[in-house]
N, C-alpha and C. Protein backbone atom coordinates (compact mmCIF):
# COMPACT_ATOMS: atom_id res chain seq x y z
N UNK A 1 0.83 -1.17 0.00
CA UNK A 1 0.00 0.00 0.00
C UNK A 1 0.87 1.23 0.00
N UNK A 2 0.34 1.94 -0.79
CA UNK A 2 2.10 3.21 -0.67
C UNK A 2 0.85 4.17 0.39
N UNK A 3 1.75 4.87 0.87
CA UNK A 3 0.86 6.09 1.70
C UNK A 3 0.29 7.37 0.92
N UNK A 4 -0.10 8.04 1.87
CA UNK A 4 -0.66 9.15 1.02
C UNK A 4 0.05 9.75 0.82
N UNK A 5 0.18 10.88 -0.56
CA UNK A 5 1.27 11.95 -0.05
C UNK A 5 0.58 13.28 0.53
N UNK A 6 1.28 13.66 0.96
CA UNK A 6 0.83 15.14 1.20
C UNK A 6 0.77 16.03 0.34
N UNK A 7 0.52 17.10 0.52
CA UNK A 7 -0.23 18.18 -0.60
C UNK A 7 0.62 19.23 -1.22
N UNK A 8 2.09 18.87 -0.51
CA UNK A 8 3.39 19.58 -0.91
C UNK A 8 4.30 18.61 -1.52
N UNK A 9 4.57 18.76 -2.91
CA UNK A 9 5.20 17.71 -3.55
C UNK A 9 6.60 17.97 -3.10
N UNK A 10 7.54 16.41 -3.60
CA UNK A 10 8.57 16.63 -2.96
C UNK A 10 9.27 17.74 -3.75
N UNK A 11 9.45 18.69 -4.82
CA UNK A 11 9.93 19.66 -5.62
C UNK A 11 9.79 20.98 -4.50
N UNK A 12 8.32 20.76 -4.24
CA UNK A 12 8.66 22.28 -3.68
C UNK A 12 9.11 22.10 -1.94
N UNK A 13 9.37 20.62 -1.27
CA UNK A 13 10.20 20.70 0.03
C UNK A 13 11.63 20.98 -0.23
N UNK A 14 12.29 20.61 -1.33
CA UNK A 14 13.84 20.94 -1.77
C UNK A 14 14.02 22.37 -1.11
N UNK A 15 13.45 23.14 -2.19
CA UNK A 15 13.63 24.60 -2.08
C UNK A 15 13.67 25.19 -0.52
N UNK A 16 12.62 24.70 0.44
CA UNK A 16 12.39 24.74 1.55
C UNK A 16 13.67 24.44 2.36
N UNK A 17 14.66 22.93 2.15
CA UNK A 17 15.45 22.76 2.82
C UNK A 17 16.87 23.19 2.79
N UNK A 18 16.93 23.77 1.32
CA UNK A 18 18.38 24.44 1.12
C UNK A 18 17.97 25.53 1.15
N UNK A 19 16.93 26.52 1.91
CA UNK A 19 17.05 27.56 2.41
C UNK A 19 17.17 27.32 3.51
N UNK A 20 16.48 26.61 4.59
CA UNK A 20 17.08 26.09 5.76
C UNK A 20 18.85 26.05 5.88
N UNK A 21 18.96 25.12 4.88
CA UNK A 21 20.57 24.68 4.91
C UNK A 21 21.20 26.06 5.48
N UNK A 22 21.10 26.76 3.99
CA UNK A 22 21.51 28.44 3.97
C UNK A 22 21.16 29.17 4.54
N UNK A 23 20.28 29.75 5.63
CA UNK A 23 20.07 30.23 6.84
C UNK A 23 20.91 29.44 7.55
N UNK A 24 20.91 28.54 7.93
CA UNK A 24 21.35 27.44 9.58
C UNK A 24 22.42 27.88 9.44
N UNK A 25 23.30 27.76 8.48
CA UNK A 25 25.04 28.18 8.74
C UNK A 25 25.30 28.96 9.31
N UNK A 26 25.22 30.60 9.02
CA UNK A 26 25.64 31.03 9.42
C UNK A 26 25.38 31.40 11.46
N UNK A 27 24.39 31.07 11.31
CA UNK A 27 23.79 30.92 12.81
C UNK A 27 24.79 30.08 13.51
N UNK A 28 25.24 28.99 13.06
CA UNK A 28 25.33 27.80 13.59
C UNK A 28 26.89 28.27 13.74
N UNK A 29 27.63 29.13 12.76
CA UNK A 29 29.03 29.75 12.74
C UNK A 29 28.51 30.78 13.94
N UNK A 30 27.86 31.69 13.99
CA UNK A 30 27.64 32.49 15.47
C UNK A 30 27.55 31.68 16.63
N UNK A 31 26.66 31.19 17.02
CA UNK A 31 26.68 30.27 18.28
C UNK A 31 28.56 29.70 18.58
N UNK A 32 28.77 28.64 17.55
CA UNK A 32 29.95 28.00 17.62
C UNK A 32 30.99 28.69 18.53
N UNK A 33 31.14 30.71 17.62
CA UNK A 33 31.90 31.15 18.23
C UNK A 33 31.58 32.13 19.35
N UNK A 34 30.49 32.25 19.46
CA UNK A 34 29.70 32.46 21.40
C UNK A 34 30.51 30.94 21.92
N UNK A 35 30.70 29.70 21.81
CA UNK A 35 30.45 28.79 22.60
C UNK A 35 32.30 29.05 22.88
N UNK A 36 33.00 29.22 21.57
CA UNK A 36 34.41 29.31 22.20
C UNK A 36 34.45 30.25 23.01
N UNK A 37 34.47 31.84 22.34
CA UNK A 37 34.78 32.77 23.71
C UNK A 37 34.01 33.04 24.80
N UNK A 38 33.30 31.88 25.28
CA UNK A 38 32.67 32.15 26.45
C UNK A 38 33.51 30.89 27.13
N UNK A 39 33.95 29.67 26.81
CA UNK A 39 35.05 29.02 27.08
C UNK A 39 35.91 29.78 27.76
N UNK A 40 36.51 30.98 27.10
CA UNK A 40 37.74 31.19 27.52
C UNK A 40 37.68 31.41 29.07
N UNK A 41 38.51 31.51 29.88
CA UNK A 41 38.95 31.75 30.72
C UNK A 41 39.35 33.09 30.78
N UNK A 42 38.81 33.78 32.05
CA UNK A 42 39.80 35.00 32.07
C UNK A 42 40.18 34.65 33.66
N UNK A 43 41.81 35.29 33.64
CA UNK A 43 42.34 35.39 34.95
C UNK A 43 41.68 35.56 35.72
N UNK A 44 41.66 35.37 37.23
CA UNK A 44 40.68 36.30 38.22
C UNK A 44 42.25 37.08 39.02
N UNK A 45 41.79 38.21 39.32
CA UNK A 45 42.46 38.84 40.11
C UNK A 45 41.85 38.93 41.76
N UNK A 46 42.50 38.61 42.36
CA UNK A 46 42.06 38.98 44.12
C UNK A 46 43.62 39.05 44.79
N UNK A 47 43.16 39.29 46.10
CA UNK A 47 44.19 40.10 46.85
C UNK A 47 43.81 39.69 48.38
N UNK A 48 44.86 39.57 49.49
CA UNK A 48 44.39 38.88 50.31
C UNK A 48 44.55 40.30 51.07
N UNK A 49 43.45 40.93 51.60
CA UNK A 49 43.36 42.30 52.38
C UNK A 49 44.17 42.06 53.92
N UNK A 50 45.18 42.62 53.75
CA UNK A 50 45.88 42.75 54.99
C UNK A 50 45.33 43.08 56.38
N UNK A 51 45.60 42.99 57.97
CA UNK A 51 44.78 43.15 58.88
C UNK A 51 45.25 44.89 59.01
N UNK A 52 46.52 45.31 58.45
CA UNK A 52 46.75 46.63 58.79
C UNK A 52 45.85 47.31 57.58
N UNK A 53 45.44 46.63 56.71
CA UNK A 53 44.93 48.25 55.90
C UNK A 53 43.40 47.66 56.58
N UNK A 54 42.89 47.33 57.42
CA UNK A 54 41.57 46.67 57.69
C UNK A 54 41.29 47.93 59.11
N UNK A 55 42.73 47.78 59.90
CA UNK A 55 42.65 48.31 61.17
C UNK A 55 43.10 49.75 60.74
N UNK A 56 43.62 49.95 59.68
CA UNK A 56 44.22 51.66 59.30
C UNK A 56 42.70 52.24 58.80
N UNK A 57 41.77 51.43 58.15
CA UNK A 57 40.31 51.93 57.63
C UNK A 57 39.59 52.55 58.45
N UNK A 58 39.34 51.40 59.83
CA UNK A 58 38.91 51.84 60.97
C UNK A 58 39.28 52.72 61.48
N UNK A 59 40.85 53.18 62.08
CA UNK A 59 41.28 54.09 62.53
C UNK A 59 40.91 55.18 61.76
N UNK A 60 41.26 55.18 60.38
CA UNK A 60 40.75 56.66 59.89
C UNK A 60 38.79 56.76 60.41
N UNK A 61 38.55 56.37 60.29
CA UNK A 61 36.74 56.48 60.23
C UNK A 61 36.54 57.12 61.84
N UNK A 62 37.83 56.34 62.47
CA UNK A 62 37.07 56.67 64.35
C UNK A 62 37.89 58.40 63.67
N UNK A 63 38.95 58.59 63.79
CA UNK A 63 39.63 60.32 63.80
C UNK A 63 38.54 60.64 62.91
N UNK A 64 37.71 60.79 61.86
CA UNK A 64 36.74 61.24 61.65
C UNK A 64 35.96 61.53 61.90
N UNK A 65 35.29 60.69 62.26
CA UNK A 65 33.95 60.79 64.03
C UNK A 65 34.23 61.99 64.66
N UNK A 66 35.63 61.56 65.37
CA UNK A 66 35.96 62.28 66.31
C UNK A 66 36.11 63.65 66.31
N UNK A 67 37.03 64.08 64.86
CA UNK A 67 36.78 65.52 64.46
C UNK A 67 35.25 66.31 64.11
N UNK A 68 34.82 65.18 63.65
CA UNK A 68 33.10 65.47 63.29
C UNK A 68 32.34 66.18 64.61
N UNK A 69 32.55 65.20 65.72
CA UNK A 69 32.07 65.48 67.09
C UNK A 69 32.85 66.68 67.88
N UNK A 70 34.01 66.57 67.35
CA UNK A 70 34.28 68.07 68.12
C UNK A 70 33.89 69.35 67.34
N UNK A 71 33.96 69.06 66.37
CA UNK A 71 33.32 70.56 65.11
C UNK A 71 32.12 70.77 65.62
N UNK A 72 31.33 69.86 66.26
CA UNK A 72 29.65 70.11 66.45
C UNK A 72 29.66 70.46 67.70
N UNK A 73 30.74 70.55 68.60
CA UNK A 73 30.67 71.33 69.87
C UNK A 73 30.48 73.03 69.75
N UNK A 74 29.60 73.35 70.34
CA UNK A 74 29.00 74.79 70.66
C UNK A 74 30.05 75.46 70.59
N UNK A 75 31.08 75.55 72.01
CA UNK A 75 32.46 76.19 72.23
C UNK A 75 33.30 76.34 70.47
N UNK A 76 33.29 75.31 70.39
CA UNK A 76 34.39 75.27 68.96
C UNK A 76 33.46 75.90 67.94
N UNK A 77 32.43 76.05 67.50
CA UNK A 77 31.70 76.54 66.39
C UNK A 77 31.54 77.88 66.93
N UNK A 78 31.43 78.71 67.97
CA UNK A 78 31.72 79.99 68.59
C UNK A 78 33.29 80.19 68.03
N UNK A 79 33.77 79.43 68.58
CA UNK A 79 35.52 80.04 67.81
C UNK A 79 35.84 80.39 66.53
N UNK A 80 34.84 79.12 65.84
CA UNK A 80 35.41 79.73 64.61
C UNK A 80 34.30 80.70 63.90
N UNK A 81 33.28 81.12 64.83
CA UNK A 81 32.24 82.41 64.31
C UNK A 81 33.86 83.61 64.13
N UNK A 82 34.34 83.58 65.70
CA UNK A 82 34.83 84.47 66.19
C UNK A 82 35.96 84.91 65.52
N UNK A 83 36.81 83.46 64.72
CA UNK A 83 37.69 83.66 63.75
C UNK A 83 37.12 84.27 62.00
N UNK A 84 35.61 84.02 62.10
CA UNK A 84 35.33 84.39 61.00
C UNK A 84 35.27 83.15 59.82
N UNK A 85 35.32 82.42 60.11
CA UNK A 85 34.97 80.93 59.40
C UNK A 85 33.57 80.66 59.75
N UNK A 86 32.97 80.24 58.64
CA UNK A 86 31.39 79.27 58.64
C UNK A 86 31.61 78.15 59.27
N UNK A 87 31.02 77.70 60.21
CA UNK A 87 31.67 76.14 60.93
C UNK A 87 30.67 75.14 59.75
N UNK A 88 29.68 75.52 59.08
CA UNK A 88 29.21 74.27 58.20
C UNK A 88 30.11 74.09 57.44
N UNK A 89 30.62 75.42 56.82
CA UNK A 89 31.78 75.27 55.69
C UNK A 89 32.71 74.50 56.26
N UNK A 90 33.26 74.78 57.11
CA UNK A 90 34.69 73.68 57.91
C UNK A 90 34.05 72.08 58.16
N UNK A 91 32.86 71.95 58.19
CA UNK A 91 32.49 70.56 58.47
C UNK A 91 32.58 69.97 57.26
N UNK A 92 32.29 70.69 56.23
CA UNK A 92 32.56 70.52 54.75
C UNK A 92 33.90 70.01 54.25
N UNK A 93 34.73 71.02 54.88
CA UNK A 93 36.39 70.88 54.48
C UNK A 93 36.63 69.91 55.13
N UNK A 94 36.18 69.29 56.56
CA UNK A 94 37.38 68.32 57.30
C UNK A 94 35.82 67.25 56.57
N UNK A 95 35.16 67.25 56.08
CA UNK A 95 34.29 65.76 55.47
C UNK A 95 35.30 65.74 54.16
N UNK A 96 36.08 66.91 53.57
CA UNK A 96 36.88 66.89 52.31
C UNK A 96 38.44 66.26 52.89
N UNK A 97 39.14 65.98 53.56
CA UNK A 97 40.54 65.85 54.03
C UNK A 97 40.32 64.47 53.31
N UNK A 98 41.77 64.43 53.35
CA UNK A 98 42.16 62.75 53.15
C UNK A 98 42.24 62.53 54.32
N UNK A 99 42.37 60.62 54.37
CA UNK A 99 42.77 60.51 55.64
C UNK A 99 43.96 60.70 56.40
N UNK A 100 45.09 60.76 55.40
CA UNK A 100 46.43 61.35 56.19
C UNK A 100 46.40 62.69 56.83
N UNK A 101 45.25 63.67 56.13
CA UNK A 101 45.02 65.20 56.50
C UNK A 101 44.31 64.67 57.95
N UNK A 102 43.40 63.67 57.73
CA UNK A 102 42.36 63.63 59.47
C UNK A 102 43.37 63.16 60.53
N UNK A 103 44.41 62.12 59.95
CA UNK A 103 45.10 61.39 60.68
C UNK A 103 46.20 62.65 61.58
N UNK A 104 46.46 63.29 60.44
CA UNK A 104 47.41 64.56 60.72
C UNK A 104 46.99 65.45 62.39
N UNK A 105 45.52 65.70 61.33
CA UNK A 105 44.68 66.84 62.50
C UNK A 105 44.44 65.92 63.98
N UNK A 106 44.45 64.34 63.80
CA UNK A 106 43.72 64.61 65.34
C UNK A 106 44.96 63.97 65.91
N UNK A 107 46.36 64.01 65.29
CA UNK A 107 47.69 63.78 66.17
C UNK A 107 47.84 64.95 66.76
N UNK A 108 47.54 66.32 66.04
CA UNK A 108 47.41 67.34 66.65
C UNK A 108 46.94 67.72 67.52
N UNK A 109 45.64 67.60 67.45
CA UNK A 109 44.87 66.99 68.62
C UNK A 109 45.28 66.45 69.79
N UNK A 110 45.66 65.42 69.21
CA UNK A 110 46.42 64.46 71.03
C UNK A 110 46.99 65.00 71.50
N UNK A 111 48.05 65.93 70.30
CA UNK A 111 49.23 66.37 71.41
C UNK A 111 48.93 67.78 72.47
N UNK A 112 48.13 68.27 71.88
CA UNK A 112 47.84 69.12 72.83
C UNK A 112 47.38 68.92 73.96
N UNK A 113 47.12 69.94 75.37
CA UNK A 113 46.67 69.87 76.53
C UNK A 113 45.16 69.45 76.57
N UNK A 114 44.93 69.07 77.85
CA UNK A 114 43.13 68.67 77.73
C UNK A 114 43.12 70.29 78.40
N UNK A 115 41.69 70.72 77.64
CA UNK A 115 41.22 71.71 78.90
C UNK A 115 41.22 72.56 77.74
N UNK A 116 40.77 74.42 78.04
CA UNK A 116 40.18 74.98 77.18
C UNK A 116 41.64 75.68 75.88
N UNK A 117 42.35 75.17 76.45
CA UNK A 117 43.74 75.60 75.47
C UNK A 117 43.62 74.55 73.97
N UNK A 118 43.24 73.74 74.38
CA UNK A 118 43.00 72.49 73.25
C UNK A 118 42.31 72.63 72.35
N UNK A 119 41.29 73.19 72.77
CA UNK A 119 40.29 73.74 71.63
C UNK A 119 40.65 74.67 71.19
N UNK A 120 40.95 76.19 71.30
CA UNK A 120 41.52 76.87 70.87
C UNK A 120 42.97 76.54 69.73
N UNK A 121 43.99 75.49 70.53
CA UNK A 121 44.53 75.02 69.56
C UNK A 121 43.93 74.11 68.56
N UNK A 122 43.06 74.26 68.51
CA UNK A 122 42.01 72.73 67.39
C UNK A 122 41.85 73.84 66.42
N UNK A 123 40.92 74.78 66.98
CA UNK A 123 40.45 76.30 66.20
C UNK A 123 41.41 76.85 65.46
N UNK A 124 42.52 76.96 65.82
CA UNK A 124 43.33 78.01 65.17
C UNK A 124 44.20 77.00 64.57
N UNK A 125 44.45 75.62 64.96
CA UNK A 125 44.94 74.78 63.63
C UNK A 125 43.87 74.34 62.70
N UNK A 126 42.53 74.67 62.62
CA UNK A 126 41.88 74.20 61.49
C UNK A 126 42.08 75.51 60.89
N UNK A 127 42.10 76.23 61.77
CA UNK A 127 41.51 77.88 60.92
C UNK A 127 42.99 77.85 60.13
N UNK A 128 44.12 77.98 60.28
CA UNK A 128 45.10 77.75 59.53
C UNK A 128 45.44 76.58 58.64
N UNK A 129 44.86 75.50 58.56
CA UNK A 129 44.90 74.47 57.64
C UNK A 129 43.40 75.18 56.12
N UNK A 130 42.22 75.62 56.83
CA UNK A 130 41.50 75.99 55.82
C UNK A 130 42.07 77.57 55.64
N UNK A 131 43.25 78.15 56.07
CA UNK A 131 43.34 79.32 55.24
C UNK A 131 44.24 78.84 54.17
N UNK A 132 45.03 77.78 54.62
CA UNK A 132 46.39 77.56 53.79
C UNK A 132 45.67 76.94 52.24
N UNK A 133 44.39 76.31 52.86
CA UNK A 133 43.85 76.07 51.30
C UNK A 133 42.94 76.63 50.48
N UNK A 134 42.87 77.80 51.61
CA UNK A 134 42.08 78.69 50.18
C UNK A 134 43.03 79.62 49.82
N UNK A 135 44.07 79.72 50.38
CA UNK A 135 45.27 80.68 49.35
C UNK A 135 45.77 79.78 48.21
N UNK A 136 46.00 78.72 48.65
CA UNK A 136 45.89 77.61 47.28
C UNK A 136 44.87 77.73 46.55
N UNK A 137 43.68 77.80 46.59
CA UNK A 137 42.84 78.40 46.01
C UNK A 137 41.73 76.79 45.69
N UNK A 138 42.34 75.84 47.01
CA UNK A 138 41.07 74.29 47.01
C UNK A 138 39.65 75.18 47.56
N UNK A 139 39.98 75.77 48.45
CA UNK A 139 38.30 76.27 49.00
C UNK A 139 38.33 78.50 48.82
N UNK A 140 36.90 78.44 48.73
CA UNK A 140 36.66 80.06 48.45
C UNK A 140 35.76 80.12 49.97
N UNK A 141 36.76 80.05 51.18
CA UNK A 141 35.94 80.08 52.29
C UNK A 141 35.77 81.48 53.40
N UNK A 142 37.37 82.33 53.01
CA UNK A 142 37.55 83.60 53.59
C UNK A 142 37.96 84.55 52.62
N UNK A 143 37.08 85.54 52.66
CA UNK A 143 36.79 86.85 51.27
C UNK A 143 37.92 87.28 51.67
N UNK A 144 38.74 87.96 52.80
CA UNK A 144 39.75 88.46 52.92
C UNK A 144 41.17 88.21 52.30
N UNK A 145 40.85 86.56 51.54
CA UNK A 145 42.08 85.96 51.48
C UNK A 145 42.21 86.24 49.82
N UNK A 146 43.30 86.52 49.25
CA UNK A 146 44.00 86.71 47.96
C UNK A 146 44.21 85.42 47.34
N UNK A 147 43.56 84.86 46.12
CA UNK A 147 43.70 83.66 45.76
C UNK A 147 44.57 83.21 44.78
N UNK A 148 45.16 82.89 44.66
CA UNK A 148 46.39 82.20 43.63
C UNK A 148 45.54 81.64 42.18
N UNK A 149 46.26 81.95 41.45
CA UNK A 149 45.76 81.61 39.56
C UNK A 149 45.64 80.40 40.00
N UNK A 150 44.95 79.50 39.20
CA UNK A 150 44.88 77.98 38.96
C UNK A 150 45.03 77.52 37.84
């Protein structure tokens, strides 16, 4: 018994499959080379984080705090009305320091006396660290001051 055929002779499935053919290639050349360079390998880079740059992070973050918390003392934001500095602006500048600048300021800090001389020396070493950089011309914080070309 032969079967039925279907209603598409075999002449016009040819045409059908060598356009298949001829589409599939080049597809089949894309994928191929998705499948190599996703193969590849890339190096990984990592780094085993030391306990000193872990405990130097921290340390900078506490002298930060710490300058933060003394800038927001009443006494010290009176000083630097009195010097003529904006104390938001200076909260600005010491949120701008690096940490060797914070690390700097609150060795300064230590070394001075406890008691009301300390603050005053806090005041008049910030007030001289933000004049020295707006004569450099990093901050436009005191009108009095003459600013250097950039």
């Amino acid at each position: 018994m032969n079967k039925p055929r279907s209603h598409k002779s075999r002449s016009q499935e040819i045409p059908f499959m060598d356009k298949f053919r001829r589409l599939s290639a080049p597809i089949a050349y894309i994928v191929t080379f998705g499948i190599l360079v996703l193969g590849i390998q890339m190096p990984a880079q990592a780094a085993i984080v030391g306990t000193d740059a872990v405990v130097s992070s921290e340390l900078h973050q506490q002298n930060r705090d710490r300058l933060q918390q003394m800038l927001g003392r009443d006494d010290v934001k009176q000083q630097l009305l009195a010097a003529g500095a904006d104390p938001a602006q200076v909260v600005e500048r010491v949120n701008a320091l690096s940490d060797d600048e914070v690390q700097a300021l609150t060795a300064k800090v230590d070394q001075m006396p406890a008691g009301g001389d300390g603050v005053l020396g806090v005041v008049v070493f910030v007030f001289i660290v933000l004049l020295i950089t707006d004569i450099l011309g990093f901050t436009d914080i005191f009108p009095f001051v003459k600013k250097t070309a950039r």
